[in-house]
PDB file of N, CA and C in Angstrom:
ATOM      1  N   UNK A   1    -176.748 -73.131 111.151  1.00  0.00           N
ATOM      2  CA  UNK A   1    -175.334 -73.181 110.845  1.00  0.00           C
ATOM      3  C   UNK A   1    -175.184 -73.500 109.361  1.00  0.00           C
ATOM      4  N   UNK A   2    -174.246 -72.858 108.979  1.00  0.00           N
ATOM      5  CA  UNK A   2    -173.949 -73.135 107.466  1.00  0.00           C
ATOM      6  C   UNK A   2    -172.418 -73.451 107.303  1.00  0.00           C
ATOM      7  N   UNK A   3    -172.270 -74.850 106.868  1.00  0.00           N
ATOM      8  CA  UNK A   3    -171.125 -75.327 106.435  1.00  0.00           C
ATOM      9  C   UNK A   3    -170.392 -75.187 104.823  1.00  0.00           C
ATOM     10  N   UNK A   4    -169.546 -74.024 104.942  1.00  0.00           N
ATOM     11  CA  UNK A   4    -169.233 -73.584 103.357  1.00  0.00           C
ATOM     12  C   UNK A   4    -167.745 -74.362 102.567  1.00  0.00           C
ATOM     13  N   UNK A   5    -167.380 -74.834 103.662  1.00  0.00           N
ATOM     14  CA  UNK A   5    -166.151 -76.061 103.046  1.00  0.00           C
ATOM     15  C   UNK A   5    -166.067 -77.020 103.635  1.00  0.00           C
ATOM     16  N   UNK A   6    -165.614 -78.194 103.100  1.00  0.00           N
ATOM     17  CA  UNK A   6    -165.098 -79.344 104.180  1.00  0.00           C
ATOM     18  C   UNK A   6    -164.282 -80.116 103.057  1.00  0.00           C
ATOM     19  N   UNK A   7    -163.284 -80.648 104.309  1.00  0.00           N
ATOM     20  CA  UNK A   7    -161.777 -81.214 103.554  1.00  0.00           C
ATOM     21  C   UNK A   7    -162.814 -82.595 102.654  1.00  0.00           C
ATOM     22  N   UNK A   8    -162.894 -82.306 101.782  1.00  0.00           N
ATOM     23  CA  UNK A   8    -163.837 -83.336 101.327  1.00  0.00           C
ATOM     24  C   UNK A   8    -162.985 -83.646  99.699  1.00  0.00           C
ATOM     25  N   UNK A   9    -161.611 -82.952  99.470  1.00  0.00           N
ATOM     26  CA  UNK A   9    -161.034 -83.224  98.129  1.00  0.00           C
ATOM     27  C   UNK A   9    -159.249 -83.775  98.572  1.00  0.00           C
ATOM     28  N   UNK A  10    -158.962 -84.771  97.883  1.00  0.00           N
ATOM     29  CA  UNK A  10    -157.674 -85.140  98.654  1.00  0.00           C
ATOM     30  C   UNK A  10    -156.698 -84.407  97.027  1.00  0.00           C
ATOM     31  N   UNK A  11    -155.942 -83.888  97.763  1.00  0.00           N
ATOM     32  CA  UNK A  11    -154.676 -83.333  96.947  1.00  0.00           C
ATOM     33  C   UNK A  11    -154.241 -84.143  95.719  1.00  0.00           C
ATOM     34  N   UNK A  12    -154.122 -83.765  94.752  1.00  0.00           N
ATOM     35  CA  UNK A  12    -153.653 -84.361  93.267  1.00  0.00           C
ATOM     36  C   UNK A  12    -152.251 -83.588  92.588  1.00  0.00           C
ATOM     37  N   UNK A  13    -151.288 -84.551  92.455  1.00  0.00           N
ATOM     38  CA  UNK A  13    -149.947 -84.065  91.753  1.00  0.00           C
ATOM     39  C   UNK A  13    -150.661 -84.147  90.222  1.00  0.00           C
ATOM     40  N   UNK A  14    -150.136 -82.809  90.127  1.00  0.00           N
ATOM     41  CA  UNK A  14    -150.106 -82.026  88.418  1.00  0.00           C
ATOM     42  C   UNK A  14    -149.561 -82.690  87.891  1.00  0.00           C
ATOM     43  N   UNK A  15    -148.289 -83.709  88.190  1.00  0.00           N
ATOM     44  CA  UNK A  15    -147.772 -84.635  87.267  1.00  0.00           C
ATOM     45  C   UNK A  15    -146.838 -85.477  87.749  1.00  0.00           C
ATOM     46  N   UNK A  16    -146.116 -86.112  87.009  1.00  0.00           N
ATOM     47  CA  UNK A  16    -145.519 -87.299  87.829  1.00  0.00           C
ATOM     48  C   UNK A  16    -144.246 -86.965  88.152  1.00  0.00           C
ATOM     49  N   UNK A  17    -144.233 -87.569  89.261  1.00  0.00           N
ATOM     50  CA  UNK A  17    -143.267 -87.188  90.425  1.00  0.00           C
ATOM     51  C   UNK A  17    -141.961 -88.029  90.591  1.00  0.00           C
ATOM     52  N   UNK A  18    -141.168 -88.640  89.289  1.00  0.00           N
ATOM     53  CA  UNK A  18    -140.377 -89.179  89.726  1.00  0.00           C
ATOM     54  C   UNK A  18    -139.391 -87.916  88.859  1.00  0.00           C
ATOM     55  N   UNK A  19    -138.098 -88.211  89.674  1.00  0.00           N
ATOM     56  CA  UNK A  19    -136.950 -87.389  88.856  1.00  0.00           C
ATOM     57  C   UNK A  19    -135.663 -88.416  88.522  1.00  0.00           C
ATOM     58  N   UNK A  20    -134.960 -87.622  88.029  1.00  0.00           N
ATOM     59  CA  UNK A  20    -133.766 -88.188  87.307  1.00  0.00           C
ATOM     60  C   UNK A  20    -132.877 -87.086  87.416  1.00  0.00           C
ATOM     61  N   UNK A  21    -131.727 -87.616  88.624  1.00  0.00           N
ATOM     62  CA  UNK A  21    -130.587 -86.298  88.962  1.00  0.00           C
ATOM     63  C   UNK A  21    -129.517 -86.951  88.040  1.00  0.00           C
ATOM     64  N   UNK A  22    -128.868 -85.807  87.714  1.00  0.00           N
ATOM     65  CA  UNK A  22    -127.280 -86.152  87.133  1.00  0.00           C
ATOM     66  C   UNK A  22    -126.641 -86.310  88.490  1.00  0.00           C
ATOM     67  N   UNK A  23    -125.503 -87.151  88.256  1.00  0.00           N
ATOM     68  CA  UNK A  23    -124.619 -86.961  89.825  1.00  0.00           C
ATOM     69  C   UNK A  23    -123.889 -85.607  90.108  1.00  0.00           C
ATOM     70  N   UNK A  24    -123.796 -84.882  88.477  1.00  0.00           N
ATOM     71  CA  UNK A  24    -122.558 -84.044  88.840  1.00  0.00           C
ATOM     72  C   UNK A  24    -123.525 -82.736  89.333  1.00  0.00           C
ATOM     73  N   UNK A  25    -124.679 -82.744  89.829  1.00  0.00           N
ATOM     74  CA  UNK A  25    -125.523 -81.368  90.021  1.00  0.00           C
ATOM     75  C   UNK A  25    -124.842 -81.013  91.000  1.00  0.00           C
ATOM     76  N   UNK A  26    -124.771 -79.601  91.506  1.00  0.00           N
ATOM     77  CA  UNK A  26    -124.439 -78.836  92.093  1.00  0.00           C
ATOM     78  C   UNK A  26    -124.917 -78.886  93.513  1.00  0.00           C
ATOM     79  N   UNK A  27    -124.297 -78.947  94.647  1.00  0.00           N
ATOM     80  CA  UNK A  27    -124.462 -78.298  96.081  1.00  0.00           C
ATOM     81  C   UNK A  27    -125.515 -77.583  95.791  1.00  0.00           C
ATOM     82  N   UNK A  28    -127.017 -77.332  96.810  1.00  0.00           N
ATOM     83  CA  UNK A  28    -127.935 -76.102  96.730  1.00  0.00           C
ATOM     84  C   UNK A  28    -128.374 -76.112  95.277  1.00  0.00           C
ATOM     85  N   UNK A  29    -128.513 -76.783  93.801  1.00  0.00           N
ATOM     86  CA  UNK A  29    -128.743 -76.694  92.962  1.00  0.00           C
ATOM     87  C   UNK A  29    -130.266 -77.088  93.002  1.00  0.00           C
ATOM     88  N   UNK A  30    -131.104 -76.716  92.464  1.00  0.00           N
ATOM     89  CA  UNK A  30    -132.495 -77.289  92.403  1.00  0.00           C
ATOM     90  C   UNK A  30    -132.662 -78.379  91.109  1.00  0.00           C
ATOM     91  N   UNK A  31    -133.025 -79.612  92.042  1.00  0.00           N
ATOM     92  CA  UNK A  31    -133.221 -80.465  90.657  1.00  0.00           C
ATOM     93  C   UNK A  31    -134.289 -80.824  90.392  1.00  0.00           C
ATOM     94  N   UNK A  32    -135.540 -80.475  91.274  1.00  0.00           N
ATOM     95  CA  UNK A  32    -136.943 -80.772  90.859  1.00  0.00           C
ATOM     96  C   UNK A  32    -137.983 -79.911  91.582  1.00  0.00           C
ATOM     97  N   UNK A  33    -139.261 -80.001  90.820  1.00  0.00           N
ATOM     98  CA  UNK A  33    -140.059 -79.493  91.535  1.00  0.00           C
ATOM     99  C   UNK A  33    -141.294 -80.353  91.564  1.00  0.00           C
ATOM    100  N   UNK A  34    -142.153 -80.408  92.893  1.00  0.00           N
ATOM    101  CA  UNK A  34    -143.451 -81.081  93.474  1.00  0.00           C
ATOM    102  C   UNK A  34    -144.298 -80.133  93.172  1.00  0.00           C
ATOM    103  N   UNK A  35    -145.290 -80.790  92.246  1.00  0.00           N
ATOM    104  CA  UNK A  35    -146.753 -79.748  92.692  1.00  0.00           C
ATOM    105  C   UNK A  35    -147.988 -80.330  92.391  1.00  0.00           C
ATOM    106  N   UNK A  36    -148.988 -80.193  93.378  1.00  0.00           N
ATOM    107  CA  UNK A  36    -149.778 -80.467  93.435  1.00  0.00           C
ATOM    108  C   UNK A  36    -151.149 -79.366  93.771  1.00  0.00           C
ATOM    109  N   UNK A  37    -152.032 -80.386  94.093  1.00  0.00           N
ATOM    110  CA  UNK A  37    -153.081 -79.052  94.106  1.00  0.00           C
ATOM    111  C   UNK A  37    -154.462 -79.799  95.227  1.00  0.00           C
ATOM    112  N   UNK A  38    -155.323 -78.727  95.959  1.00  0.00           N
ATOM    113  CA  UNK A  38    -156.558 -79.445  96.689  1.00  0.00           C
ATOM    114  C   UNK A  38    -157.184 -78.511  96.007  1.00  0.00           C
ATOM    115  N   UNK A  39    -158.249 -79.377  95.788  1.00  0.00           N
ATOM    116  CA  UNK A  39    -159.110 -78.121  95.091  1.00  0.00           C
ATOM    117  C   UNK A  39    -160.752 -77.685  96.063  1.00  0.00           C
ATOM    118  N   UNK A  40    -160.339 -77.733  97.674  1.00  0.00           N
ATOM    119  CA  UNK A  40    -160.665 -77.822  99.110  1.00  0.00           C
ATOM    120  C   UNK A  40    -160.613 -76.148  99.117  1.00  0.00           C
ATOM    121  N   UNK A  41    -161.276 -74.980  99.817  1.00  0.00           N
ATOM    122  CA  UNK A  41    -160.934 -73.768  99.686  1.00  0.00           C
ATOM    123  C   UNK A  41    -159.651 -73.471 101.269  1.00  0.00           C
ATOM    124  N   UNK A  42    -159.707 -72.585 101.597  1.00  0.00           N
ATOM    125  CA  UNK A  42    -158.955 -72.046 102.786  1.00  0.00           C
ATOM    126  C   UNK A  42    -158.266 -72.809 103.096  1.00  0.00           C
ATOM    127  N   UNK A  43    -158.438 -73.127 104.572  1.00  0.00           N
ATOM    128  CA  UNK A  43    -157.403 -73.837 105.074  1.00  0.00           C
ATOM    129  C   UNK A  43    -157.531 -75.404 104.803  1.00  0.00           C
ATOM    130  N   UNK A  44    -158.538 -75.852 104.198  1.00  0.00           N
ATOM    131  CA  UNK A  44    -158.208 -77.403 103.948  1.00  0.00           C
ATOM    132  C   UNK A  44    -157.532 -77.165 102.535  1.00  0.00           C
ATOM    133  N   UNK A  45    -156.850 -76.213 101.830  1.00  0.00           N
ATOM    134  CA  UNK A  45    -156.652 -76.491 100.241  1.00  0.00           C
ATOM    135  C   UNK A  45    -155.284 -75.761 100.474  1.00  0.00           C
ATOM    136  N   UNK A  46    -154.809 -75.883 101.997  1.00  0.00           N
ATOM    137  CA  UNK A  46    -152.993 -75.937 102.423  1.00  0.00           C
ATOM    138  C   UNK A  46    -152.537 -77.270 101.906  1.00  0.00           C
ATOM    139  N   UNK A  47    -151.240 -76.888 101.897  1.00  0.00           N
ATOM    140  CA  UNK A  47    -150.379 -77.931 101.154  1.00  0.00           C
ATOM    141  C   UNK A  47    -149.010 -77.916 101.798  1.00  0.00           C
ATOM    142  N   UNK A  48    -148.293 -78.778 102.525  1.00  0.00           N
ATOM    143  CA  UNK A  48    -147.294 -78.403 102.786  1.00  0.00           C
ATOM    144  C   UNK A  48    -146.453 -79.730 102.130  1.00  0.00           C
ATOM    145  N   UNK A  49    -144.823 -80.012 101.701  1.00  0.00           N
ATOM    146  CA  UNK A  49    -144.307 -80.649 100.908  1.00  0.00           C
ATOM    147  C   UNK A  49    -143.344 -81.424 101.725  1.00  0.00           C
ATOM    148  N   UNK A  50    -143.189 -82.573 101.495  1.00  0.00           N
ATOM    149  CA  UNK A  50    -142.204 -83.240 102.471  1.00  0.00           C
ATOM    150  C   UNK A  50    -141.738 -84.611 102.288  1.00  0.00           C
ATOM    151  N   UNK A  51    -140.488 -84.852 102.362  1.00  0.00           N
ATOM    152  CA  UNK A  51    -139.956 -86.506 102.229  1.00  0.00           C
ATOM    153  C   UNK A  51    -140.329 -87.121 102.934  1.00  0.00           C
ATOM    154  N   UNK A  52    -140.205 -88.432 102.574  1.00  0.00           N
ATOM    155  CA  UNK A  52    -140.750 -89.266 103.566  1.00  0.00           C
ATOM    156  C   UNK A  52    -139.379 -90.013 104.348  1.00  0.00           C
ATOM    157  N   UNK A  53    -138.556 -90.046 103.668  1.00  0.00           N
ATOM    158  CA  UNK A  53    -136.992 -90.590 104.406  1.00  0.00           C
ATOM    159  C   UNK A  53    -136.241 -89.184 105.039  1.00  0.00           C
ATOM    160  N   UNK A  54    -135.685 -89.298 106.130  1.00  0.00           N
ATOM    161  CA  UNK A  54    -134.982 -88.289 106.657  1.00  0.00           C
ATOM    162  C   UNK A  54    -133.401 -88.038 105.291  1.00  0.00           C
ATOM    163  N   UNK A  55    -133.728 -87.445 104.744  1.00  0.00           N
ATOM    164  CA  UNK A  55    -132.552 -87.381 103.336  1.00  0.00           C
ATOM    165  C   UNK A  55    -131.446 -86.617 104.231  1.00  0.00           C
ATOM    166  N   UNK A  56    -130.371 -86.642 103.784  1.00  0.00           N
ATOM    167  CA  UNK A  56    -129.209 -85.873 104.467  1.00  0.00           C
ATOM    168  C   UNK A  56    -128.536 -85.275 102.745  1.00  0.00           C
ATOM    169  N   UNK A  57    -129.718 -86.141 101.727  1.00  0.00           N
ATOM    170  CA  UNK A  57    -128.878 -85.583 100.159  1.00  0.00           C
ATOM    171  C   UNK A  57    -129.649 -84.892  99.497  1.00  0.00           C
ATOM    172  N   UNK A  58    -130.836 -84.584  99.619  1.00  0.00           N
ATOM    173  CA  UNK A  58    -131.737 -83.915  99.235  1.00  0.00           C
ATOM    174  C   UNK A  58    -132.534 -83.218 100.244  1.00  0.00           C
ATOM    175  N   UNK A  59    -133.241 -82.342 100.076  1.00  0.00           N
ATOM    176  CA  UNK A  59    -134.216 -81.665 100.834  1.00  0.00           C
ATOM    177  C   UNK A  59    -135.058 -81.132  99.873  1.00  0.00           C
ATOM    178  N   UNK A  60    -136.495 -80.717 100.399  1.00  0.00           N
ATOM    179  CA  UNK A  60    -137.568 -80.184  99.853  1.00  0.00           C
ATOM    180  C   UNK A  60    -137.956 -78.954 100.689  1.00  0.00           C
ATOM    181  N   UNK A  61    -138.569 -78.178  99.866  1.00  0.00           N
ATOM    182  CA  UNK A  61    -138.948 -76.947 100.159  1.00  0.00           C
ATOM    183  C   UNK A  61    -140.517 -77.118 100.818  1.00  0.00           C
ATOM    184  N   UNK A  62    -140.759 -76.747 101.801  1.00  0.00           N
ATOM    185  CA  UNK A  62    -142.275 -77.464 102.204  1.00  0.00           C
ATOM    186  C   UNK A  62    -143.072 -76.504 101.763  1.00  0.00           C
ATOM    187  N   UNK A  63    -143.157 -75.409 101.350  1.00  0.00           N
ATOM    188  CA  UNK A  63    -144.020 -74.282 101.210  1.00  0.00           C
ATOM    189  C   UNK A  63    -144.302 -74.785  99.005  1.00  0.00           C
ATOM    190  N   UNK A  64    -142.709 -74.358  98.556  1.00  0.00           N
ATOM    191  CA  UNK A  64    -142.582 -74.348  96.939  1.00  0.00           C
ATOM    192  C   UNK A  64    -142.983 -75.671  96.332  1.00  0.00           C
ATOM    193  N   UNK A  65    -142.090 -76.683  96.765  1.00  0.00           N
ATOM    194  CA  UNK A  65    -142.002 -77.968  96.557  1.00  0.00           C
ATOM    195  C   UNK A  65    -140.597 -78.035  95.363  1.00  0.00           C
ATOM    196  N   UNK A  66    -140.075 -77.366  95.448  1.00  0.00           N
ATOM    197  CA  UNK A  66    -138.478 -77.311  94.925  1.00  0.00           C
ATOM    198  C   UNK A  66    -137.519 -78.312  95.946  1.00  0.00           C
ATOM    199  N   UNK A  67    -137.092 -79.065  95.282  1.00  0.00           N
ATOM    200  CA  UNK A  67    -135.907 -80.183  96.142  1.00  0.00           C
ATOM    201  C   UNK A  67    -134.889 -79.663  95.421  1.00  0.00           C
ATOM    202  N   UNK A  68    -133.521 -79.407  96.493  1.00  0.00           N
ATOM    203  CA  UNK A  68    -132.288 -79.379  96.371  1.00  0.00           C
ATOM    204  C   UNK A  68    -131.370 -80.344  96.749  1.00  0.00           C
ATOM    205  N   UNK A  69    -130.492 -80.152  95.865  1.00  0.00           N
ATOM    206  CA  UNK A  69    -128.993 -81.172  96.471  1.00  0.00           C
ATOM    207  C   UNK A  69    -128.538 -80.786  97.841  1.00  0.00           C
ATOM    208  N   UNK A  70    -128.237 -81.526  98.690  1.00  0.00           N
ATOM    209  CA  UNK A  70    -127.503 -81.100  99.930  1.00  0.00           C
ATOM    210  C   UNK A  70    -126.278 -80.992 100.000  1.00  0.00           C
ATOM    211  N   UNK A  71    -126.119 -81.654  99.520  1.00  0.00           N
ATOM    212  CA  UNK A  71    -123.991 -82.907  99.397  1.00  0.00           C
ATOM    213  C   UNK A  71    -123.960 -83.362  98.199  1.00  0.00           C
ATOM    214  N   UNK A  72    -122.801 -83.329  97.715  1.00  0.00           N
ATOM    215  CA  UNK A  72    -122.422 -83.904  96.592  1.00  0.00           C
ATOM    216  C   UNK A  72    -122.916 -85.206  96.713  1.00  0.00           C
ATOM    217  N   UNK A  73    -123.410 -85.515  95.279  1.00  0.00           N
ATOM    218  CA  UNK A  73    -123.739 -86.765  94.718  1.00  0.00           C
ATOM    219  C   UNK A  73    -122.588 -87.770  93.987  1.00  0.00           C
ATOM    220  N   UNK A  74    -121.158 -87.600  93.950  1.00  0.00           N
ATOM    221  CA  UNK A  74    -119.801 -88.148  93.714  1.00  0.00           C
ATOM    222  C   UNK A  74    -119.431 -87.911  94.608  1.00  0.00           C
TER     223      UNK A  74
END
C-alpha cells in the first residue's frame, strides 16, 4: 500500500482576519474577504468558511470566504 497524502498540514490564513465595517454599508454589500490555504493535496486541502456565532448581520460565503451585510447596520 502506498500512502500519497495525509491531512498532516492544518490550514493557514493569508492574513489577518479582523475587519472594520462602516455602519452605513449596504444590504448584500461585501465587506470582507477570508482566505486561507492547506497546503494538504485533494480532499484534505478542502476548505470550507464559516462563523462561529449564528450572525443574523453578517454571513459568509463557505466556498469564497466573502462576508456580506445581511440587515442594516443603523
Amino acid at each position: 500500500m502506498t500512502v500519497t497524502d495525509v491531512n498532516d498540514n492544518n490550514p493557514e490564513f493569508r492574513m489577518p482576519h479582523t475587519l472594520n465595517v462602516n455602519e452605513s454599508a449596504a444590504v448584500n454589500s461585501v465587506v470582507g474577504l477570508i482566505q486561507a490555504e492547506d497546503k494538504d493535496v485533494g480532499a484534505n486541502a478542502r476548505l470550507a468558511y464559516s462563523l462561529l456565532s449564528n450572525s443574523q448581520i453578517f454571513s459568509i460565503n463557505s466556498s469564497s470566504g466573502e462576508i456580506k451585510v445581511c440587515k442594516a447596520l443603523i
